[in-house]
N, C-alpha and C. Protein backbone atom coordinates (compact mmCIF):
# COMPACT_ATOMS: atom_id res chain seq x y z
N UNK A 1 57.18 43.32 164.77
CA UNK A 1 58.30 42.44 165.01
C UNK A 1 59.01 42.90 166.29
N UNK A 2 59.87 42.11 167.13
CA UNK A 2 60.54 42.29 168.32
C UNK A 2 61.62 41.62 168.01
N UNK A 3 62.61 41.58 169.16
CA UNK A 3 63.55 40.57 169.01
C UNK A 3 63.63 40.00 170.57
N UNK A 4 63.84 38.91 170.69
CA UNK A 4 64.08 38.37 171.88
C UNK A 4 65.39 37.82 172.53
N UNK A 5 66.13 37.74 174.00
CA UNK A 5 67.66 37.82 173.91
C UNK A 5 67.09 36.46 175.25
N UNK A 6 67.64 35.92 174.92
CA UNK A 6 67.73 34.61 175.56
C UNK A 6 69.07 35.05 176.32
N UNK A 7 68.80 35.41 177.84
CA UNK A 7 70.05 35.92 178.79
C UNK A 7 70.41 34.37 179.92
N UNK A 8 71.49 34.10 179.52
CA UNK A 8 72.07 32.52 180.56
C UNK A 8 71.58 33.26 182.40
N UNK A 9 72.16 34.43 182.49
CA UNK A 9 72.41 34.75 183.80
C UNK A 9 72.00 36.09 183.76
N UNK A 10 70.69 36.47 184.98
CA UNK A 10 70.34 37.85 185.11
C UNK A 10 70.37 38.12 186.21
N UNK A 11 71.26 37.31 187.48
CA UNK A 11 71.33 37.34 188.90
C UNK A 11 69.94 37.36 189.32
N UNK A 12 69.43 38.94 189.87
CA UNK A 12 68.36 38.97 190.58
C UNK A 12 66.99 38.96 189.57
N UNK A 13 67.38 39.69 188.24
CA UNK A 13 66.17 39.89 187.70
C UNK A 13 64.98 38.44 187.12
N UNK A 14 64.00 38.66 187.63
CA UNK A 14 62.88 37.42 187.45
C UNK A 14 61.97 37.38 186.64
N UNK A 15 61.78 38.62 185.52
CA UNK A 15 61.10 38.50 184.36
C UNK A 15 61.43 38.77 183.10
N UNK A 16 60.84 38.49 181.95
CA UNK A 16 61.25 38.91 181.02
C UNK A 16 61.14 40.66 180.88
N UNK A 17 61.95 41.47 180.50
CA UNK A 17 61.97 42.73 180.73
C UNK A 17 62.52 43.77 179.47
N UNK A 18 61.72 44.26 178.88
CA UNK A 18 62.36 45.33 177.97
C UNK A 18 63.82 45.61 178.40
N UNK A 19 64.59 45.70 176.90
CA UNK A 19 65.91 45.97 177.20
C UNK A 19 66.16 47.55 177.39
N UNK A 20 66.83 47.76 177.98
CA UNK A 20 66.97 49.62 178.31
C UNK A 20 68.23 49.68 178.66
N UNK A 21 69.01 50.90 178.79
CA UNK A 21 69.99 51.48 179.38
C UNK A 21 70.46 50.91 180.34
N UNK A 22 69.54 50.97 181.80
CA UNK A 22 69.52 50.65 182.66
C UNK A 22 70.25 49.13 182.87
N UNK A 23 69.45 48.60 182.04
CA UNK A 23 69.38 47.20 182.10
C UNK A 23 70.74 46.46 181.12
N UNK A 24 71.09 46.99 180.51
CA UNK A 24 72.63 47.44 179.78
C UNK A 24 73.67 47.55 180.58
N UNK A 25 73.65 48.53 181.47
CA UNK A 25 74.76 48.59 182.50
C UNK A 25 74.78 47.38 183.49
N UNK A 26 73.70 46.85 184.02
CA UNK A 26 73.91 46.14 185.00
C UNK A 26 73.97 44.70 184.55
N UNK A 27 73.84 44.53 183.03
CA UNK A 27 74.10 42.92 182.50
C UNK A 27 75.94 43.71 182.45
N UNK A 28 76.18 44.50 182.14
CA UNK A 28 77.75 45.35 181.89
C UNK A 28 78.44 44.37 183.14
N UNK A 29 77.86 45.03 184.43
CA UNK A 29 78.51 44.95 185.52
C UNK A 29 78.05 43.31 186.37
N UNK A 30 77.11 42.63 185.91
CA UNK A 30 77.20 41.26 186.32
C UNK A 30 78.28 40.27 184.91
N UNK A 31 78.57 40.76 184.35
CA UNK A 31 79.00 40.08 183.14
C UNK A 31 80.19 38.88 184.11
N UNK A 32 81.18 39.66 184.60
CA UNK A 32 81.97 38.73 185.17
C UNK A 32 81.63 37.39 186.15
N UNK A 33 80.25 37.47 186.46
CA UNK A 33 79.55 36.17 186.92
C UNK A 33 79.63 35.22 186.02
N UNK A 34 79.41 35.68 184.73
CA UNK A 34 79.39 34.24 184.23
C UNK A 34 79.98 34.72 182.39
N UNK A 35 81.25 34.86 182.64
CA UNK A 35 82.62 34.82 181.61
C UNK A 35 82.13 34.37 180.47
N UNK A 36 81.75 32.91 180.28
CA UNK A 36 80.96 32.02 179.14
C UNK A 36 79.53 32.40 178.14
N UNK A 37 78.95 33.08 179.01
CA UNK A 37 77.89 33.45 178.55
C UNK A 37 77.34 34.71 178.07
N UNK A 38 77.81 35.60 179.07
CA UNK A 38 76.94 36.86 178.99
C UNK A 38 77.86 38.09 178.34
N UNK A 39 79.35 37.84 178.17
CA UNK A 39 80.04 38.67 177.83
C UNK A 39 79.04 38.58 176.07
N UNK A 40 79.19 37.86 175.42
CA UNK A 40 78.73 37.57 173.95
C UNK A 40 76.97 37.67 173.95
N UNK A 41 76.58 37.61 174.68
CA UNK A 41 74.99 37.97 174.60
C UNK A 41 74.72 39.36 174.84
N UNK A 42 75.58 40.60 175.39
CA UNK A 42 75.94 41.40 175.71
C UNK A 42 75.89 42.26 174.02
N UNK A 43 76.76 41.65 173.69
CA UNK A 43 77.52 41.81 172.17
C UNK A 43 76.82 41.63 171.03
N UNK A 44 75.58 40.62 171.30
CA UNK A 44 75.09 40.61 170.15
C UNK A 44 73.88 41.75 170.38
N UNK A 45 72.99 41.40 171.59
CA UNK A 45 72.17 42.61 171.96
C UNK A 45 72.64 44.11 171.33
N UNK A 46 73.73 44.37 171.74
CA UNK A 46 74.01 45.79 170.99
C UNK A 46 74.35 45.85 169.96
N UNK A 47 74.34 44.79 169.00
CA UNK A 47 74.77 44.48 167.79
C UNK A 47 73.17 44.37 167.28
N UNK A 48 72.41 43.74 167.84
CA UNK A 48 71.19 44.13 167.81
C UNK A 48 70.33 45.38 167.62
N UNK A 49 70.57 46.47 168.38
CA UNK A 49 70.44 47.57 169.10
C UNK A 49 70.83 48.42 167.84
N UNK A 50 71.94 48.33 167.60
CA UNK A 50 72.79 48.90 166.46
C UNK A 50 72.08 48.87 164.79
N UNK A 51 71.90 47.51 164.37
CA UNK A 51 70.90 47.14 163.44
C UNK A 51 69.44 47.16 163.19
N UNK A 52 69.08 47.34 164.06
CA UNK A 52 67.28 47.48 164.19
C UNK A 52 67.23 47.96 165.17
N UNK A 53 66.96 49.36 165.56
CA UNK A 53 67.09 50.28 166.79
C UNK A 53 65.20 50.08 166.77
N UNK A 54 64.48 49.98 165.73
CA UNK A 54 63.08 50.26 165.71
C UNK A 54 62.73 49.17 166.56
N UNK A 55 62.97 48.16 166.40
CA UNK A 55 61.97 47.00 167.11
C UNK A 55 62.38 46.73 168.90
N UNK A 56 61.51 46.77 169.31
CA UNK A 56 61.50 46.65 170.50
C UNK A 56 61.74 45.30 171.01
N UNK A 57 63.13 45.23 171.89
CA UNK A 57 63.63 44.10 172.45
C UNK A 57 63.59 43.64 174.02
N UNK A 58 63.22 42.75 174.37
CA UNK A 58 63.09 41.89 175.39
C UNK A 58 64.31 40.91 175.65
N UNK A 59 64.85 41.10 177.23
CA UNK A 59 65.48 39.97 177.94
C UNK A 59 64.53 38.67 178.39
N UNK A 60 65.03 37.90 178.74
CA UNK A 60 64.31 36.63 178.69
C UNK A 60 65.47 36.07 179.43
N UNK A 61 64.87 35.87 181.24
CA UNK A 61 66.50 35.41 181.75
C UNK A 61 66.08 33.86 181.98
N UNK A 62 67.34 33.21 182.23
CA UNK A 62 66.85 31.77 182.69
C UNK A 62 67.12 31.72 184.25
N UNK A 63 67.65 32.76 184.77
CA UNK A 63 67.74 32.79 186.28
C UNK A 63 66.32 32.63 186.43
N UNK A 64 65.27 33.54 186.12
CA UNK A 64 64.00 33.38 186.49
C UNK A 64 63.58 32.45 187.16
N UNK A 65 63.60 31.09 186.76
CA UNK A 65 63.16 30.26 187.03
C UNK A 65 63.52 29.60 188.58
N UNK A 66 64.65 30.26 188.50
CA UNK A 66 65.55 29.37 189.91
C UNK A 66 64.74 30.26 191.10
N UNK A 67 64.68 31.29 190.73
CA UNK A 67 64.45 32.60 191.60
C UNK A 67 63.07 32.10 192.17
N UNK A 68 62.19 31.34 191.40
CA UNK A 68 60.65 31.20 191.46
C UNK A 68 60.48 29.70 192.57
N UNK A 69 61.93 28.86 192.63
CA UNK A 69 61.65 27.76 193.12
C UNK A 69 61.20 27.62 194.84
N UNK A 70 60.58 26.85 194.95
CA UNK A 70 60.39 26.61 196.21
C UNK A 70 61.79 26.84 197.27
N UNK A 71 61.79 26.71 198.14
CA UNK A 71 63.02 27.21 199.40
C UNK A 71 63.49 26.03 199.17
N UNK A 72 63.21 24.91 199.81
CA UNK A 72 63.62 23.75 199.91
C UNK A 72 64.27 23.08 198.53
N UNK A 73 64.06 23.13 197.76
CA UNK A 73 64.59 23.28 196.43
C UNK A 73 65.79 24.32 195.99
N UNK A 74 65.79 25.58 196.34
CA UNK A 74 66.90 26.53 196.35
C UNK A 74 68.05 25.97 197.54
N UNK A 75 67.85 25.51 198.54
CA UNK A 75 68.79 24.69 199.22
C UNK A 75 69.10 23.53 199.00
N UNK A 76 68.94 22.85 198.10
CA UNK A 76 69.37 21.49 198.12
C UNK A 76 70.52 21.37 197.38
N UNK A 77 71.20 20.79 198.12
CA UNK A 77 72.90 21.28 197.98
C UNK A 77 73.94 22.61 198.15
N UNK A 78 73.57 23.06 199.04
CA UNK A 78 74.55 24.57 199.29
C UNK A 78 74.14 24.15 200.97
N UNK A 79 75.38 24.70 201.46
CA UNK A 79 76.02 24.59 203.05
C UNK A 79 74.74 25.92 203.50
N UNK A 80 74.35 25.60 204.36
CA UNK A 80 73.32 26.12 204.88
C UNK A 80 73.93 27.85 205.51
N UNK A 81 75.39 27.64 205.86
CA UNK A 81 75.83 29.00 206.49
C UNK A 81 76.53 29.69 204.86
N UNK A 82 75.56 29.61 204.04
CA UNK A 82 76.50 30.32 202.36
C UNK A 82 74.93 30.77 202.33
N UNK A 83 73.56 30.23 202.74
CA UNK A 83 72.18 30.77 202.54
C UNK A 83 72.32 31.88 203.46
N UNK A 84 72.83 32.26 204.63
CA UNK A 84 72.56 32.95 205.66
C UNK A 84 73.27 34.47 205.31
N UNK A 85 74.34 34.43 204.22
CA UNK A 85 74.76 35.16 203.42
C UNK A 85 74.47 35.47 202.50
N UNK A 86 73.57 34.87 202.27
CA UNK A 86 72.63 35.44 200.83
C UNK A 86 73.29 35.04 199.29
N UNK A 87 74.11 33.35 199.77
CA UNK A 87 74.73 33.08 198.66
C UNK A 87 72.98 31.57 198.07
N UNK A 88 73.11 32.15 196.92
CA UNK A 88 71.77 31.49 196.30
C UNK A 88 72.76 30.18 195.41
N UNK A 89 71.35 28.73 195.36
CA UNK A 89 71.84 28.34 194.23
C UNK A 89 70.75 28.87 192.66
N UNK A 90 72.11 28.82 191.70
CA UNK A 90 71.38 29.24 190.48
C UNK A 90 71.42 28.12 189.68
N UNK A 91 71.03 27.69 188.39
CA UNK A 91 71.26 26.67 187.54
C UNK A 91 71.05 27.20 185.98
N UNK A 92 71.22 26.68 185.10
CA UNK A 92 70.92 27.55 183.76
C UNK A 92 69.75 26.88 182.93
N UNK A 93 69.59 27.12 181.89
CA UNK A 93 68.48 26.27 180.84
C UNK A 93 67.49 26.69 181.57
N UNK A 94 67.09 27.84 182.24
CA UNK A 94 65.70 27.53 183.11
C UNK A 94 64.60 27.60 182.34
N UNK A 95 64.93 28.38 181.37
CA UNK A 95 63.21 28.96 180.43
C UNK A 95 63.16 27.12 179.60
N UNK A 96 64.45 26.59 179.10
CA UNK A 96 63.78 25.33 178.32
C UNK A 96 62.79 24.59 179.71
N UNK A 97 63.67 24.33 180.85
CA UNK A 97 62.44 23.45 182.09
C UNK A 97 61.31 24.20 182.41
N UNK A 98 60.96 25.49 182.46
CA UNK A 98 59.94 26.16 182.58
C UNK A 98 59.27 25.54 181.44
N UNK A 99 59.44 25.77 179.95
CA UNK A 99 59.05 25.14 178.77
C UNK A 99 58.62 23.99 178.96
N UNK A 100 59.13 22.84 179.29
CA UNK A 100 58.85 21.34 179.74
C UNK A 100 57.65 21.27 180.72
N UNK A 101 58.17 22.39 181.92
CA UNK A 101 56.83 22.33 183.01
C UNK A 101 55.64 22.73 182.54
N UNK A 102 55.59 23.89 182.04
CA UNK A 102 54.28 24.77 181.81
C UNK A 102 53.92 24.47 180.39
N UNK A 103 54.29 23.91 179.36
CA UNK A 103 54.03 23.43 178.36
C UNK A 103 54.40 24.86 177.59
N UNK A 104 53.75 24.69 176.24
CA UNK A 104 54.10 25.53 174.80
C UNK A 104 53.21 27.07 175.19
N UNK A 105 52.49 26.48 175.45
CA UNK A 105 50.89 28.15 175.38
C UNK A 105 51.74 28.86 176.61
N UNK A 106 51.97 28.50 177.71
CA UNK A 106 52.51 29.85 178.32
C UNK A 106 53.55 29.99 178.49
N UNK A 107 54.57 29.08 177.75
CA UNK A 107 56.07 29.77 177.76
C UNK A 107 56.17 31.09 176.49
N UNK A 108 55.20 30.55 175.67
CA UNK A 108 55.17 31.52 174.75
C UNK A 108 54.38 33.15 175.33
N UNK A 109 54.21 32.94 176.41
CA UNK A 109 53.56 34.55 176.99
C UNK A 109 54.35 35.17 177.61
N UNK A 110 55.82 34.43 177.93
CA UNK A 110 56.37 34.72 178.97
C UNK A 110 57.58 35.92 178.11
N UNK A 111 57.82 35.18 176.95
CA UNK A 111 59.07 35.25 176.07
C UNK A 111 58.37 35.15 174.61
């Protein structure tokens, strides 16, 4: 058995990724990106962590997906001098449209 954490927002990270320490602090320190979401996914993970320390848990971000898109697609709609700064667009739900795109068999490999 595993458990899986369906993360709204993982900024840079682009795969699904064993949860660790590491990876603890820096959902810690992006938390204030996105107030709504990640403070409480945060919370249950270690509430997780806390209750079944044995089973090995996986993030599962939906940034992923944005991260994977074509260029021309990551710009469509953001002021071209906010790209030159390295301001990205993100969107959420990505693993359900990944799901929709790639069908059932390999969303299930992913997550």
């Amino acid at each position: 058995m595993a458990v899986g954490h369906h993360v709204v927002h993982g900024m840079a990270n682009i795969e699904a990724e064993p949860i660790t320490d590491e990876l603890m602090d820096e959902l810690h320190r992006i938390a204030p990106n996105n107030p709504g979401h990640l403070p409480n996914e945060i919370k249950l993970i270690e509430t997780i962590l806390l209750c079944h320390p044995k089973y090995p848990k996986i993030a599962c971000f939906d940034t992923a997906f944005y991260i994977t898109l074509p260029r021309m697609a990551k710009l469509l709609l953001i002021p071209r001098r906010f790209d030159t700064i390295g301001i990205r667009r993100y969107g959420f739900h990505g693993l359900s449209y990944a799901y929709q795109m790639e069908g059932k068999r390999k969303y299930k490999q992913v997550c």
